[in-house]
PDB file of N, CA and C in Angstrom:
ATOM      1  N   UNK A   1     114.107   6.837 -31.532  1.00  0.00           N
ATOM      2  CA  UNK A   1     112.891   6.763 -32.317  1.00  0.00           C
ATOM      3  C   UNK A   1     112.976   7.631 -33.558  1.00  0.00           C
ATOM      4  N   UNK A   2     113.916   8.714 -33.213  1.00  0.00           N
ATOM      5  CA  UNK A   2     114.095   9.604 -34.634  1.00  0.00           C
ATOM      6  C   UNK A   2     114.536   8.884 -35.486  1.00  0.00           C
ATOM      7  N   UNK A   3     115.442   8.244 -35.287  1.00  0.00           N
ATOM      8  CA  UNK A   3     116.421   6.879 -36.556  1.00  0.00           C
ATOM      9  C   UNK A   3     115.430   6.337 -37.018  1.00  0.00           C
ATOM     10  N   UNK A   4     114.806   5.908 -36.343  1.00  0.00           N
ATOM     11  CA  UNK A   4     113.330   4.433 -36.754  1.00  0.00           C
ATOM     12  C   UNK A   4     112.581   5.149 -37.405  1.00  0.00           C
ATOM     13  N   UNK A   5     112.142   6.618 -37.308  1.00  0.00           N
ATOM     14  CA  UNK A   5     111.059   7.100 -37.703  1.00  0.00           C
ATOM     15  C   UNK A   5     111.906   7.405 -39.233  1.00  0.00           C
ATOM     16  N   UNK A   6     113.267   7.762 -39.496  1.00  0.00           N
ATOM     17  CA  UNK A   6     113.825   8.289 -40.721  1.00  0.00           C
ATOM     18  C   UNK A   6     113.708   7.192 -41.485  1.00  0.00           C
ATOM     19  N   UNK A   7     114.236   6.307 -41.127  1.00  0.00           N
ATOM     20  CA  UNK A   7     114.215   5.043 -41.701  1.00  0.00           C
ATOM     21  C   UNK A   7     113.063   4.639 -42.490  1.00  0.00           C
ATOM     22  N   UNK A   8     111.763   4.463 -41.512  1.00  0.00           N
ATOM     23  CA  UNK A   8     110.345   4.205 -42.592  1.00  0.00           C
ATOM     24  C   UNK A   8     110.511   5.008 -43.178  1.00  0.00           C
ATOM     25  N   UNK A   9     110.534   6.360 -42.713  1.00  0.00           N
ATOM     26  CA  UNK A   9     110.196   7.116 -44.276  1.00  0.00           C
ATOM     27  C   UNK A   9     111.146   7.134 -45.272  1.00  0.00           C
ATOM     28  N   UNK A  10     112.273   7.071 -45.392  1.00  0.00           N
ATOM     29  CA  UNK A  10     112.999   6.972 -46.641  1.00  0.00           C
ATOM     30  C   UNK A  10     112.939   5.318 -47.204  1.00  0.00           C
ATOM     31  N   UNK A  11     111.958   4.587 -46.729  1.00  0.00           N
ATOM     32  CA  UNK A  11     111.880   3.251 -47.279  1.00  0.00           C
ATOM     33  C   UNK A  11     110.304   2.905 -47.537  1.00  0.00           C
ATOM     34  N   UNK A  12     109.424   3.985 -47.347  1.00  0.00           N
ATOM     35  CA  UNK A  12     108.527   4.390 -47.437  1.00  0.00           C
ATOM     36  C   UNK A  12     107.529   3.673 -46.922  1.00  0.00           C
ATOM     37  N   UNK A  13     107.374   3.338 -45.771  1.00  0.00           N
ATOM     38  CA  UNK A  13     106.563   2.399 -44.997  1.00  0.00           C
ATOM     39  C   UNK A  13     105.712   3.311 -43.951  1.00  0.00           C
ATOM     40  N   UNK A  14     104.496   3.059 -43.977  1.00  0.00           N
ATOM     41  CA  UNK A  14     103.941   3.836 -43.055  1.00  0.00           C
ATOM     42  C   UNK A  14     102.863   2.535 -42.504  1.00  0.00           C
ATOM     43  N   UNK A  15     102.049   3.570 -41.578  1.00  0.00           N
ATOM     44  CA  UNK A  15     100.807   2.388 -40.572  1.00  0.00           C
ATOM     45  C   UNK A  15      99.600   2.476 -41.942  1.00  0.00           C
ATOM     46  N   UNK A  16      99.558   0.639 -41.579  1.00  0.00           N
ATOM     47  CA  UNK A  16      98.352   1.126 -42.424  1.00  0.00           C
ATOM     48  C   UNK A  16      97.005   1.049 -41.769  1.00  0.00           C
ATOM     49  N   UNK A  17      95.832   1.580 -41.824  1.00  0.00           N
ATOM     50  CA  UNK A  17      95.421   2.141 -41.004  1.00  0.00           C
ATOM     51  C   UNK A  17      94.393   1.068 -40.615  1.00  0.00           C
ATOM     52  N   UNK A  18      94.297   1.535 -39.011  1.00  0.00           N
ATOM     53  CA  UNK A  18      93.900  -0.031 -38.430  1.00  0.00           C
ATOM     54  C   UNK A  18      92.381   0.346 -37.024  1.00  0.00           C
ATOM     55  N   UNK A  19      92.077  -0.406 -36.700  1.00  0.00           N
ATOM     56  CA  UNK A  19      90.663  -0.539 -36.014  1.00  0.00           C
ATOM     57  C   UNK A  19      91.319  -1.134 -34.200  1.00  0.00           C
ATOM     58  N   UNK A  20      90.486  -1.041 -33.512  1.00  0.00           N
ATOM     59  CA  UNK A  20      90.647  -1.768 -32.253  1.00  0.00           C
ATOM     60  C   UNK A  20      91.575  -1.285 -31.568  1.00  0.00           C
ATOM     61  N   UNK A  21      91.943  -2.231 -30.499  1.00  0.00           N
ATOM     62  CA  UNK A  21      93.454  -1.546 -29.686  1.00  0.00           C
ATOM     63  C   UNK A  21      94.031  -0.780 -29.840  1.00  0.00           C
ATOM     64  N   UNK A  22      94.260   0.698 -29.373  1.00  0.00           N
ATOM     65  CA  UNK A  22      95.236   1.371 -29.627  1.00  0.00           C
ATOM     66  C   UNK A  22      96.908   1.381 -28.702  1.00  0.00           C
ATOM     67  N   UNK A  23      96.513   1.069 -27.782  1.00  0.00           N
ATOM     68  CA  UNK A  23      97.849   0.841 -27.078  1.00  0.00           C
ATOM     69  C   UNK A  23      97.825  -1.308 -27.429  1.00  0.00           C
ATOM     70  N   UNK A  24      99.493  -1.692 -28.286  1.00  0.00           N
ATOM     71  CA  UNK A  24      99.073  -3.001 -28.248  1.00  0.00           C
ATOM     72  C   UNK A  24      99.551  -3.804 -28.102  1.00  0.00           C
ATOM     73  N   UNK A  25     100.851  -3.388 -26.413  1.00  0.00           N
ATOM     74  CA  UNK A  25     101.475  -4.113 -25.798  1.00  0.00           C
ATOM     75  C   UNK A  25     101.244  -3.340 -24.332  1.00  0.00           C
ATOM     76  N   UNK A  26     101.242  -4.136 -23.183  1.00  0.00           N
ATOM     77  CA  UNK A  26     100.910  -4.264 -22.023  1.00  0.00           C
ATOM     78  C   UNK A  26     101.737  -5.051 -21.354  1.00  0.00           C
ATOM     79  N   UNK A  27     102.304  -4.319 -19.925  1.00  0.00           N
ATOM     80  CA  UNK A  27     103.295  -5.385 -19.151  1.00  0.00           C
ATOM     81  C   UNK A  27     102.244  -5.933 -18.360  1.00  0.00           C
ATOM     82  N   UNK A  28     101.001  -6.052 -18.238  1.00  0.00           N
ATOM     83  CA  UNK A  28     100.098  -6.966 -17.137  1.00  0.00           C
ATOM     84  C   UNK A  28     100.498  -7.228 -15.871  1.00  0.00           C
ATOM     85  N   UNK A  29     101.166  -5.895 -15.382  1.00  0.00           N
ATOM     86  CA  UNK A  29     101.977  -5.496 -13.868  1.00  0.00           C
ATOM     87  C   UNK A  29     100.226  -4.744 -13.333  1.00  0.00           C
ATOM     88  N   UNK A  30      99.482  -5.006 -12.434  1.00  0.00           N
ATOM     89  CA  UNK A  30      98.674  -4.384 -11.765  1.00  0.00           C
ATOM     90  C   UNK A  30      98.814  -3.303 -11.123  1.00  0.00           C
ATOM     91  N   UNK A  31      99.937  -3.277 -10.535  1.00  0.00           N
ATOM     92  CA  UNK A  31     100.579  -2.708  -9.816  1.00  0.00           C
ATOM     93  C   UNK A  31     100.793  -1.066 -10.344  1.00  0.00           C
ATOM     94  N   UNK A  32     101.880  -1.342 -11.360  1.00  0.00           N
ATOM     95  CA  UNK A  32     102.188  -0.703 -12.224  1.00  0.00           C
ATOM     96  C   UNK A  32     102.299  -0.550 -14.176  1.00  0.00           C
ATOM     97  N   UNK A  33     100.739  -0.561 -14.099  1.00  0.00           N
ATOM     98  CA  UNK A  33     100.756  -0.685 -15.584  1.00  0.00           C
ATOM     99  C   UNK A  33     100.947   0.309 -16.753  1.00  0.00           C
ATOM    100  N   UNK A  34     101.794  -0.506 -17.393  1.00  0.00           N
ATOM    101  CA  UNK A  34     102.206   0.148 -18.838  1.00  0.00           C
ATOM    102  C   UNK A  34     101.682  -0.261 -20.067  1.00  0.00           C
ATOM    103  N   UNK A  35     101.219   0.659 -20.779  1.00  0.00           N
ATOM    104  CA  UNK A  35     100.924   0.357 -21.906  1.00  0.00           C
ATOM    105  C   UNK A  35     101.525   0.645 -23.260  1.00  0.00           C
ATOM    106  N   UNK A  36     101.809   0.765 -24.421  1.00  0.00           N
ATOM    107  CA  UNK A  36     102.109   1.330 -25.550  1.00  0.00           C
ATOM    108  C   UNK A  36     101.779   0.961 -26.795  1.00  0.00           C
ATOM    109  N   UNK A  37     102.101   1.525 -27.843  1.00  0.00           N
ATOM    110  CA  UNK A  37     101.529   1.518 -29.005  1.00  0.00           C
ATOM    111  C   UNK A  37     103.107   0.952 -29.907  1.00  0.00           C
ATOM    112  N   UNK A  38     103.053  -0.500 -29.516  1.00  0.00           N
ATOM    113  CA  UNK A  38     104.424  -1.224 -30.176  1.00  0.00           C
ATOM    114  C   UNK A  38     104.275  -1.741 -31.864  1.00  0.00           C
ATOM    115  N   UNK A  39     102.850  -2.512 -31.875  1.00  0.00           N
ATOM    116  CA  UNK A  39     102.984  -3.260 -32.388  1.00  0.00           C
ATOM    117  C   UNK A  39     102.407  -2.651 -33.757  1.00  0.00           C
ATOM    118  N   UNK A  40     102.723  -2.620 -34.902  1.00  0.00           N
ATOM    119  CA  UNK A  40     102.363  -1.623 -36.340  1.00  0.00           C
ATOM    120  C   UNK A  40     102.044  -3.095 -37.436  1.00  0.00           C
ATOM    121  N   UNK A  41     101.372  -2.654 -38.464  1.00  0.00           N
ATOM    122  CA  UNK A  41     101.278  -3.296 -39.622  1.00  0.00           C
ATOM    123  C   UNK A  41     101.958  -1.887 -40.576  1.00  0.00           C
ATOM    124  N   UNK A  42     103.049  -2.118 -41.086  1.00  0.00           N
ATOM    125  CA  UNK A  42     103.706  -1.886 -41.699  1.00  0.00           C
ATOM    126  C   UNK A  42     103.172  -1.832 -43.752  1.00  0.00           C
ATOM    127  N   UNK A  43     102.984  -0.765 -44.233  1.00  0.00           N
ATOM    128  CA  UNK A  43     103.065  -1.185 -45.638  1.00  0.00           C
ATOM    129  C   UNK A  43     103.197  -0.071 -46.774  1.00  0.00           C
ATOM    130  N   UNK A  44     103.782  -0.004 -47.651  1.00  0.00           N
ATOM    131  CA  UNK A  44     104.160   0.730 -48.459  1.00  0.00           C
ATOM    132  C   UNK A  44     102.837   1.119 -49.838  1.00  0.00           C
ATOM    133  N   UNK A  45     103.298   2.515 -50.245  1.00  0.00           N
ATOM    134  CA  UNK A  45     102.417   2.475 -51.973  1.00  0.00           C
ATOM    135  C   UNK A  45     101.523   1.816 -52.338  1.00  0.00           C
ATOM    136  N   UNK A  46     103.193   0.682 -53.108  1.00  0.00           N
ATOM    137  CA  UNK A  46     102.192  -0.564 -54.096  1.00  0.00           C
ATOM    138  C   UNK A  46     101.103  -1.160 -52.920  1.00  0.00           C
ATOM    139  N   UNK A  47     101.344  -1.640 -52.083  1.00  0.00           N
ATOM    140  CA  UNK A  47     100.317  -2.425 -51.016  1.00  0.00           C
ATOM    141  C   UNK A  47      98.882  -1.330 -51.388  1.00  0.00           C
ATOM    142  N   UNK A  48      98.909  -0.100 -51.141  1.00  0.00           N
ATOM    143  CA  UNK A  48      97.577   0.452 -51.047  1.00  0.00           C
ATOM    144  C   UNK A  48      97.554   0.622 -52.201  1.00  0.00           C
ATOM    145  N   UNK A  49      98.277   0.921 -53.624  1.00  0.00           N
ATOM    146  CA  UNK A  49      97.597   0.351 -54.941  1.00  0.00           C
ATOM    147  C   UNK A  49      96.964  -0.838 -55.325  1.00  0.00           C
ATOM    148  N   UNK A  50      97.303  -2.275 -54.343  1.00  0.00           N
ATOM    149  CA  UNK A  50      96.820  -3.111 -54.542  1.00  0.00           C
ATOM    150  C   UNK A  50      95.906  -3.727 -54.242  1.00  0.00           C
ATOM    151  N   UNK A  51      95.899  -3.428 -52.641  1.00  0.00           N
ATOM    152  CA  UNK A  51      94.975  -3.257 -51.930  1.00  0.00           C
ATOM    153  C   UNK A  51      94.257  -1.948 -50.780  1.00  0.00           C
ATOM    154  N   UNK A  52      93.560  -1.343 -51.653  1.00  0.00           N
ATOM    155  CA  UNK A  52      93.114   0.401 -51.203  1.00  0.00           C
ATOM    156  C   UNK A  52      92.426   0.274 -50.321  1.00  0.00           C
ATOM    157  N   UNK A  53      91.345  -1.088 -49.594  1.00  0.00           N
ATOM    158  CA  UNK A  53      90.691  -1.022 -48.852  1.00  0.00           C
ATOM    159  C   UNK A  53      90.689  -1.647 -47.804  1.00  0.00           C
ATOM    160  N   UNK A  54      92.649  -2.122 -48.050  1.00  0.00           N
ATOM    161  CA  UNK A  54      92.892  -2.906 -46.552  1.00  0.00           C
ATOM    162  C   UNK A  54      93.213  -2.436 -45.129  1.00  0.00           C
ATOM    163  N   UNK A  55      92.607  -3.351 -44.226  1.00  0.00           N
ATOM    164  CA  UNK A  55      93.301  -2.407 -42.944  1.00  0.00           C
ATOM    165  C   UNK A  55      93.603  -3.329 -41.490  1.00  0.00           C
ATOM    166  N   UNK A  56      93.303  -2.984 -40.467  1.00  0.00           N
ATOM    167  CA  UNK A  56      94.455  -3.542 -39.835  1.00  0.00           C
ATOM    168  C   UNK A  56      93.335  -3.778 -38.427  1.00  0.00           C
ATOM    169  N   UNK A  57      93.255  -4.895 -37.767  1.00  0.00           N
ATOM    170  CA  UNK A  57      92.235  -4.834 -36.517  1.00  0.00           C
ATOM    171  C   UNK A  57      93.352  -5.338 -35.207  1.00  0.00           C
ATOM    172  N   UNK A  58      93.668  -4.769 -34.550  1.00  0.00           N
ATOM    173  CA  UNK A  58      94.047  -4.975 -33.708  1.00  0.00           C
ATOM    174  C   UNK A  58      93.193  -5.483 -31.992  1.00  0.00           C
ATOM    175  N   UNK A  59      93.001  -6.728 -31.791  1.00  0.00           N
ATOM    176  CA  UNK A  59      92.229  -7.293 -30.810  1.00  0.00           C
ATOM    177  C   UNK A  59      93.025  -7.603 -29.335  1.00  0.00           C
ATOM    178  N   UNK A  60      91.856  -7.094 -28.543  1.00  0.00           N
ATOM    179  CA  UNK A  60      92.122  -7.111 -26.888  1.00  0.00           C
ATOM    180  C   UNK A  60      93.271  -7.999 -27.267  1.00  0.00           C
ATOM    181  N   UNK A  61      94.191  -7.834 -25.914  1.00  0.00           N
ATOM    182  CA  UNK A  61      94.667  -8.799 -24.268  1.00  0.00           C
ATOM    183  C   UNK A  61      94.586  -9.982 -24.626  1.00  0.00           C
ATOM    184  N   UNK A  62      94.762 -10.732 -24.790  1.00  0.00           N
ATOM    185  CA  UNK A  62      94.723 -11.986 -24.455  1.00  0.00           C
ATOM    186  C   UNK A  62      95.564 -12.975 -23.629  1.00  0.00           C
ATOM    187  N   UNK A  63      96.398 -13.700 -24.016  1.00  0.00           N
ATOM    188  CA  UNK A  63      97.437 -14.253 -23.233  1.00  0.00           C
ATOM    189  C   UNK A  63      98.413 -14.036 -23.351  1.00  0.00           C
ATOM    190  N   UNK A  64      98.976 -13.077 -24.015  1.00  0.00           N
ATOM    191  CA  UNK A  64     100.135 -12.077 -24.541  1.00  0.00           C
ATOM    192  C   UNK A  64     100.263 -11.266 -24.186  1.00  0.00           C
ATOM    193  N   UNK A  65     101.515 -10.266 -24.003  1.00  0.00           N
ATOM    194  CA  UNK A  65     101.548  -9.111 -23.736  1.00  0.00           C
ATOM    195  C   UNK A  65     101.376  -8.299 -24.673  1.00  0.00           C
ATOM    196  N   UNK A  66     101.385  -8.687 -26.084  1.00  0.00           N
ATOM    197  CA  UNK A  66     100.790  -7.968 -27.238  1.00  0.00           C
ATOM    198  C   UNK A  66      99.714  -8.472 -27.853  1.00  0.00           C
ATOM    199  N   UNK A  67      98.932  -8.020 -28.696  1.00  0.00           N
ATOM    200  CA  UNK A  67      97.712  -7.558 -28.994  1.00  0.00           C
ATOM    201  C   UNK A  67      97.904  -8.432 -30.271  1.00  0.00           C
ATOM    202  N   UNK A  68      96.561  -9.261 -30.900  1.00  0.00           N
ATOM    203  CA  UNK A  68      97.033 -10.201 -31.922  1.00  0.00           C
ATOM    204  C   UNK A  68      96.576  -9.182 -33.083  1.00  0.00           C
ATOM    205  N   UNK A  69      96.906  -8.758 -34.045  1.00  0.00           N
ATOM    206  CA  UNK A  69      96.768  -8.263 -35.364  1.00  0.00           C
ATOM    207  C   UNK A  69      95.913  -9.182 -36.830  1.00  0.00           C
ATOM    208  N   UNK A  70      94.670  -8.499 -37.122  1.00  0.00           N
ATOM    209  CA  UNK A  70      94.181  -9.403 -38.322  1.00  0.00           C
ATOM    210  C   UNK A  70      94.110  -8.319 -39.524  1.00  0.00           C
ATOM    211  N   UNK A  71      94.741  -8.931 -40.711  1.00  0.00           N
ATOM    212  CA  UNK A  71      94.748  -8.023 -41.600  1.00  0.00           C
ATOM    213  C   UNK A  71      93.499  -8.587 -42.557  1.00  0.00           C
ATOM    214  N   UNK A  72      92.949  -7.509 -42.494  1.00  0.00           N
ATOM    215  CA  UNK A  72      91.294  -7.108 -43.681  1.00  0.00           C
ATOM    216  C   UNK A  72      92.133  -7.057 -44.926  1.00  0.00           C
ATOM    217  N   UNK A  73      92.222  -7.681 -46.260  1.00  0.00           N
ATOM    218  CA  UNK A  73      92.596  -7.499 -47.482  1.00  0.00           C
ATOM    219  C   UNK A  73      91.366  -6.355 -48.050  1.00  0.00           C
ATOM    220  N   UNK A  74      89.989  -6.731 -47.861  1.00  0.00           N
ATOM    221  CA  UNK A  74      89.254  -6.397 -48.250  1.00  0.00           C
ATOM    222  C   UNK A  74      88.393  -6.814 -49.460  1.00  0.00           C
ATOM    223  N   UNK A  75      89.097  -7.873 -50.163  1.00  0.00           N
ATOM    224  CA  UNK A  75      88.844  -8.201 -51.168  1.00  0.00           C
ATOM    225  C   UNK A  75      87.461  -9.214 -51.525  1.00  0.00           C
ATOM    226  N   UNK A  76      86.692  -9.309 -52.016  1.00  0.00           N
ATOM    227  CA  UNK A  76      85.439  -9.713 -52.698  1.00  0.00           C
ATOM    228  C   UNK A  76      86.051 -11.481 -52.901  1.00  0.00           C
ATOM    229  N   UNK A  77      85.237 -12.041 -52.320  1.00  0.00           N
ATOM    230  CA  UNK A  77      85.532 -13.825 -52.326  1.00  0.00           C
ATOM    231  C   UNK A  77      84.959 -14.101 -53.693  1.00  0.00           C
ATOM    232  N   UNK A  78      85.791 -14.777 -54.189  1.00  0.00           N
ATOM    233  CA  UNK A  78      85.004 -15.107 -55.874  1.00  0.00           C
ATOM    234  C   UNK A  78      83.337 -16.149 -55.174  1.00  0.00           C
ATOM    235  N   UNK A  79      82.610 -15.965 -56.331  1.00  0.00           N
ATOM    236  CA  UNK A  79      81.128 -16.520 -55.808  1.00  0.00           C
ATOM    237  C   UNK A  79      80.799 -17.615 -56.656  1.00  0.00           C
ATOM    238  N   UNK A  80      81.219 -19.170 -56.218  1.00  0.00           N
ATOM    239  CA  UNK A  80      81.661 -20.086 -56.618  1.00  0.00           C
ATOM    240  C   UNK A  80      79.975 -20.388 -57.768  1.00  0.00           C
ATOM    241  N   UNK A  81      79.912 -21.367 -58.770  1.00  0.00           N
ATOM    242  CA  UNK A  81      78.646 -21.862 -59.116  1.00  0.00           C
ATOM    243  C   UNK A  81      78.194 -20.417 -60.121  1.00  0.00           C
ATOM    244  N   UNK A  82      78.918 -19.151 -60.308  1.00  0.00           N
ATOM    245  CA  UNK A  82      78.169 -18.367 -61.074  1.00  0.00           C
ATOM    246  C   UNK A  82      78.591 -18.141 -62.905  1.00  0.00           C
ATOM    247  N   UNK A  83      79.339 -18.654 -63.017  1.00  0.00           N
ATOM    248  CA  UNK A  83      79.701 -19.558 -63.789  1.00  0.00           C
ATOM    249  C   UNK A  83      79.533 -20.397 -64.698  1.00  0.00           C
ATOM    250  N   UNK A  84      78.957 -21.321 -65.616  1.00  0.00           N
ATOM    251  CA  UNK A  84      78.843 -22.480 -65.992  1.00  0.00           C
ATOM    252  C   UNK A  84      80.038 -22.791 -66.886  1.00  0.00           C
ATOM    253  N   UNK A  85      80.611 -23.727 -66.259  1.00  0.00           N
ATOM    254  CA  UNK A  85      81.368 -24.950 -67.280  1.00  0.00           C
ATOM    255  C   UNK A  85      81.319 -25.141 -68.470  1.00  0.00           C
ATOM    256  N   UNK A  86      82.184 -24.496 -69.346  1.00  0.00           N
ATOM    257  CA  UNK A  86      82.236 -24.774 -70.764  1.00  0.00           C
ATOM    258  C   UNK A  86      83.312 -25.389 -71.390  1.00  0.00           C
ATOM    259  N   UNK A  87      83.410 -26.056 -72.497  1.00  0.00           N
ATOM    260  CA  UNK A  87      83.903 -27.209 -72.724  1.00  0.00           C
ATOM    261  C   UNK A  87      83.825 -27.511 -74.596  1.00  0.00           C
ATOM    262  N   UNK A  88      84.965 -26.662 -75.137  1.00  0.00           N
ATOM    263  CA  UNK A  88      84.821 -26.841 -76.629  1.00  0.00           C
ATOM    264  C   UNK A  88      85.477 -27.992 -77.198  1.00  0.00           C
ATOM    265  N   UNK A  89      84.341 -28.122 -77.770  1.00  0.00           N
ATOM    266  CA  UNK A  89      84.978 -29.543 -78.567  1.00  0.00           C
ATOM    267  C   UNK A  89      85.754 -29.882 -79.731  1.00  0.00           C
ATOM    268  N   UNK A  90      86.456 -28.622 -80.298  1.00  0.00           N
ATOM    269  CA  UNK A  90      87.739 -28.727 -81.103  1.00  0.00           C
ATOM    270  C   UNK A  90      88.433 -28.589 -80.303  1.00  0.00           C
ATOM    271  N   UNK A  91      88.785 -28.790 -78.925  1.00  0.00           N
ATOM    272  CA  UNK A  91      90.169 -29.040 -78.314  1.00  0.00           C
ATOM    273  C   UNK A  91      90.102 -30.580 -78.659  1.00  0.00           C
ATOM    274  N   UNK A  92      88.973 -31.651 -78.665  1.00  0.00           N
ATOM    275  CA  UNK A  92      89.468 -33.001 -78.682  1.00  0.00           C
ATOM    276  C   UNK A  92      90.185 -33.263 -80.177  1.00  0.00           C
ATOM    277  N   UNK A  93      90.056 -32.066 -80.994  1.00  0.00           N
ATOM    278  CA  UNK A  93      90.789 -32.102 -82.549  1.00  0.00           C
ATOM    279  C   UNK A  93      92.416 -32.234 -82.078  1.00  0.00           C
ATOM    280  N   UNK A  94      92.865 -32.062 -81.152  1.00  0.00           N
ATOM    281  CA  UNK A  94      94.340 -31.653 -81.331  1.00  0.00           C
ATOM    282  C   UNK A  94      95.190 -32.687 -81.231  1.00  0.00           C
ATOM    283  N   UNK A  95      95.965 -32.729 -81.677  1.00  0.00           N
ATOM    284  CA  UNK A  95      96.754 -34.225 -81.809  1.00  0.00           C
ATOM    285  C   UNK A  95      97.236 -34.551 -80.124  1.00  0.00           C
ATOM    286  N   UNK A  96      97.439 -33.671 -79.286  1.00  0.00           N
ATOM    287  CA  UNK A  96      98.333 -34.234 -78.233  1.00  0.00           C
ATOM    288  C   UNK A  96      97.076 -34.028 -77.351  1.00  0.00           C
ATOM    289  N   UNK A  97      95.610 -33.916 -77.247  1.00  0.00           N
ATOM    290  CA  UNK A  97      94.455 -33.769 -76.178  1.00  0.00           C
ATOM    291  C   UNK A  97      94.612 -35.091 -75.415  1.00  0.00           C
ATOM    292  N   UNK A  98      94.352 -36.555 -76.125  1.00  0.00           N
ATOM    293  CA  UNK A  98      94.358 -37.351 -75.207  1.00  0.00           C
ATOM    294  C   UNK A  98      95.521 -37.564 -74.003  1.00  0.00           C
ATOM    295  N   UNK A  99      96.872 -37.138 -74.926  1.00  0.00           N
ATOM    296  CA  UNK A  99      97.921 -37.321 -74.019  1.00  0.00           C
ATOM    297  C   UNK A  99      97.649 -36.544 -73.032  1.00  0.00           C
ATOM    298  N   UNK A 100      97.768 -35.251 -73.551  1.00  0.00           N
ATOM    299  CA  UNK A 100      97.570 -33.832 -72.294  1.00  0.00           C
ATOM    300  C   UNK A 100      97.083 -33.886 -71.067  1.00  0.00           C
ATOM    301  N   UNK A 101      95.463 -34.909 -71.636  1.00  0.00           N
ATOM    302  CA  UNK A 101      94.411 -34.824 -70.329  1.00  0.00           C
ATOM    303  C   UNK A 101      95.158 -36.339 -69.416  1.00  0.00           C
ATOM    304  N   UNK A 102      95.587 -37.518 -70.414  1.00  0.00           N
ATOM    305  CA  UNK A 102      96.013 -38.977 -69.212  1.00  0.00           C
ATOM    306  C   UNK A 102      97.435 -38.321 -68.413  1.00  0.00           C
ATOM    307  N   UNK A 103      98.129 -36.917 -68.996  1.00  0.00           N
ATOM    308  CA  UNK A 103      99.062 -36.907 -67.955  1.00  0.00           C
ATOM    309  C   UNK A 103      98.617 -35.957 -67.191  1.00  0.00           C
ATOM    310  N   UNK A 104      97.428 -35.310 -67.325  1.00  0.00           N
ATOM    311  CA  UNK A 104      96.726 -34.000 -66.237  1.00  0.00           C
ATOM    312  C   UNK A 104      96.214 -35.357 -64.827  1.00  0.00           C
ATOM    313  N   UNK A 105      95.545 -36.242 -65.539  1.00  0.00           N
ATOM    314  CA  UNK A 105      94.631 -37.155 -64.836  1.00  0.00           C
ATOM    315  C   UNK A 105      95.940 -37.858 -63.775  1.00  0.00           C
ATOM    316  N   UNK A 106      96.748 -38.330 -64.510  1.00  0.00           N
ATOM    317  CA  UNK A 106      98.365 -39.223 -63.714  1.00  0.00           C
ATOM    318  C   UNK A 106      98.129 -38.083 -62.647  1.00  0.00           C
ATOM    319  N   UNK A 107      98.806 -36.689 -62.957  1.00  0.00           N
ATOM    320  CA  UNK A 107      99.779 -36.129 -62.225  1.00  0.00           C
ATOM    321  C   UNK A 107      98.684 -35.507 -60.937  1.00  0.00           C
ATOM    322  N   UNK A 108      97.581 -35.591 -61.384  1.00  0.00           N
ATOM    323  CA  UNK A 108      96.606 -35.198 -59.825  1.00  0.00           C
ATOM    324  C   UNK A 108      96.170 -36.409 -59.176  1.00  0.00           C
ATOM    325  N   UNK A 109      97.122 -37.583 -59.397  1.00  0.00           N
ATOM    326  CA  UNK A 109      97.095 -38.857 -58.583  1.00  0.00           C
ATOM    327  C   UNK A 109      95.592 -39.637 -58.227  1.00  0.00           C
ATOM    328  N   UNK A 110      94.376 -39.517 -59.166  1.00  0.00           N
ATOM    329  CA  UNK A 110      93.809 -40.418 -59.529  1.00  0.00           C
ATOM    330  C   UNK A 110      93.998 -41.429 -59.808  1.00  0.00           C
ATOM    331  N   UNK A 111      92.974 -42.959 -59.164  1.00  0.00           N
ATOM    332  CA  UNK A 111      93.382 -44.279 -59.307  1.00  0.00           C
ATOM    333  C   UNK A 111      92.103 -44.511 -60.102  1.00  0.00           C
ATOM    334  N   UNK A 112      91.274 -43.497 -60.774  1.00  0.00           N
ATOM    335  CA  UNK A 112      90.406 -43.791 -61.759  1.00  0.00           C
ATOM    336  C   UNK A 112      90.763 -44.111 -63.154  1.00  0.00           C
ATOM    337  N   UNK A 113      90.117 -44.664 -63.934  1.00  0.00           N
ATOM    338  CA  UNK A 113      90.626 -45.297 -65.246  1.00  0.00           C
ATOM    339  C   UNK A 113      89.756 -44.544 -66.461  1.00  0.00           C
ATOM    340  N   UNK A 114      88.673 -43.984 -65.348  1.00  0.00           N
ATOM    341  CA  UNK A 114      87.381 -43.392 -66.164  1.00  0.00           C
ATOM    342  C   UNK A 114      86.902 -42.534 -65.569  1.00  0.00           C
ATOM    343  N   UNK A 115      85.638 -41.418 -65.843  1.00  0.00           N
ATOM    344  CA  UNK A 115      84.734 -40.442 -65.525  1.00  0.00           C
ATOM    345  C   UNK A 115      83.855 -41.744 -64.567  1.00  0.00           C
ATOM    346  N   UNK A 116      83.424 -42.654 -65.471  1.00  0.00           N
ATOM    347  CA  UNK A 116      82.251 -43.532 -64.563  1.00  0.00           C
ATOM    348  C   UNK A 116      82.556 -44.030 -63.381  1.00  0.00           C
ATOM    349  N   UNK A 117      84.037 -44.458 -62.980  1.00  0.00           N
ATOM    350  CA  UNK A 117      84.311 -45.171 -61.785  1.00  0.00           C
ATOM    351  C   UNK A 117      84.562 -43.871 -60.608  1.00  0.00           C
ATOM    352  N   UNK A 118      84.300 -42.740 -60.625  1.00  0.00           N
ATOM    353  CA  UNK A 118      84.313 -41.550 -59.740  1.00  0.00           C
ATOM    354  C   UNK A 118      83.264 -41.515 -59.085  1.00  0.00           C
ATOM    355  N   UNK A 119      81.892 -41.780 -59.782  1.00  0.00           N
ATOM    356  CA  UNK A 119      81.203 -41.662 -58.925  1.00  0.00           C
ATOM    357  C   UNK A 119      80.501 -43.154 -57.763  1.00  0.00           C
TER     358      UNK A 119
END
């Protein structure tokens, strides 16, 4: 474990820090049960420069002997509709607009010919 432990650190990986289960493998021996703390989310620096408010949930037992792992990014879902659609009309000035948009329209495999036959 000393090797393993030198290793992250000169490659600079540490736990990133996590919720739930702490032991998160189990031999499910009744008898004789073992538990430990196997299973890590792994991540370096840049990761917590990128994401500072991510972290790690580790959930019960299930049908595994290890523990399933969900990683929280943390990040804010864009909030669709807040927005409005804008649409300048010196792009239709440009010599190559019509082409641009019939090969945008081709290549996202529309069998429309028009705006009107969509709906």
């Amino acid at each position: 474990m000393v090797e393993f432990s030198d290793c992250l650190l000169q490659m600079g990986l540490f736990d990133l820090r996590y919720q739930g289960m702490f032991n998160t493998w189990m031999n499910k021996q009744p008898d004789l049960p073992i538990a430990k703390k196997l299973d890590r989310l792994l991540v370096n620096q840049a990761w917590i420069n990128s994401f500072p408010s991510s972290s790690a949930l580790f959930l019960p037992h299930d049908f595994s002997d290890h523990t399933p792992c969900v990683l929280d990014l943390a990040m804010p879902l864009p909030i669709s509709g807040t927005k409005p659609f804008k649409f300048f009309n010196y792009l239709t000035k440009h010599p190559k607009f019509l082409v641009t948009v019939e090969e945008a329209w081709v290549a996202a495999g529309s069998i429309a010919t028009s705006l009107g036959e969509l709906c």
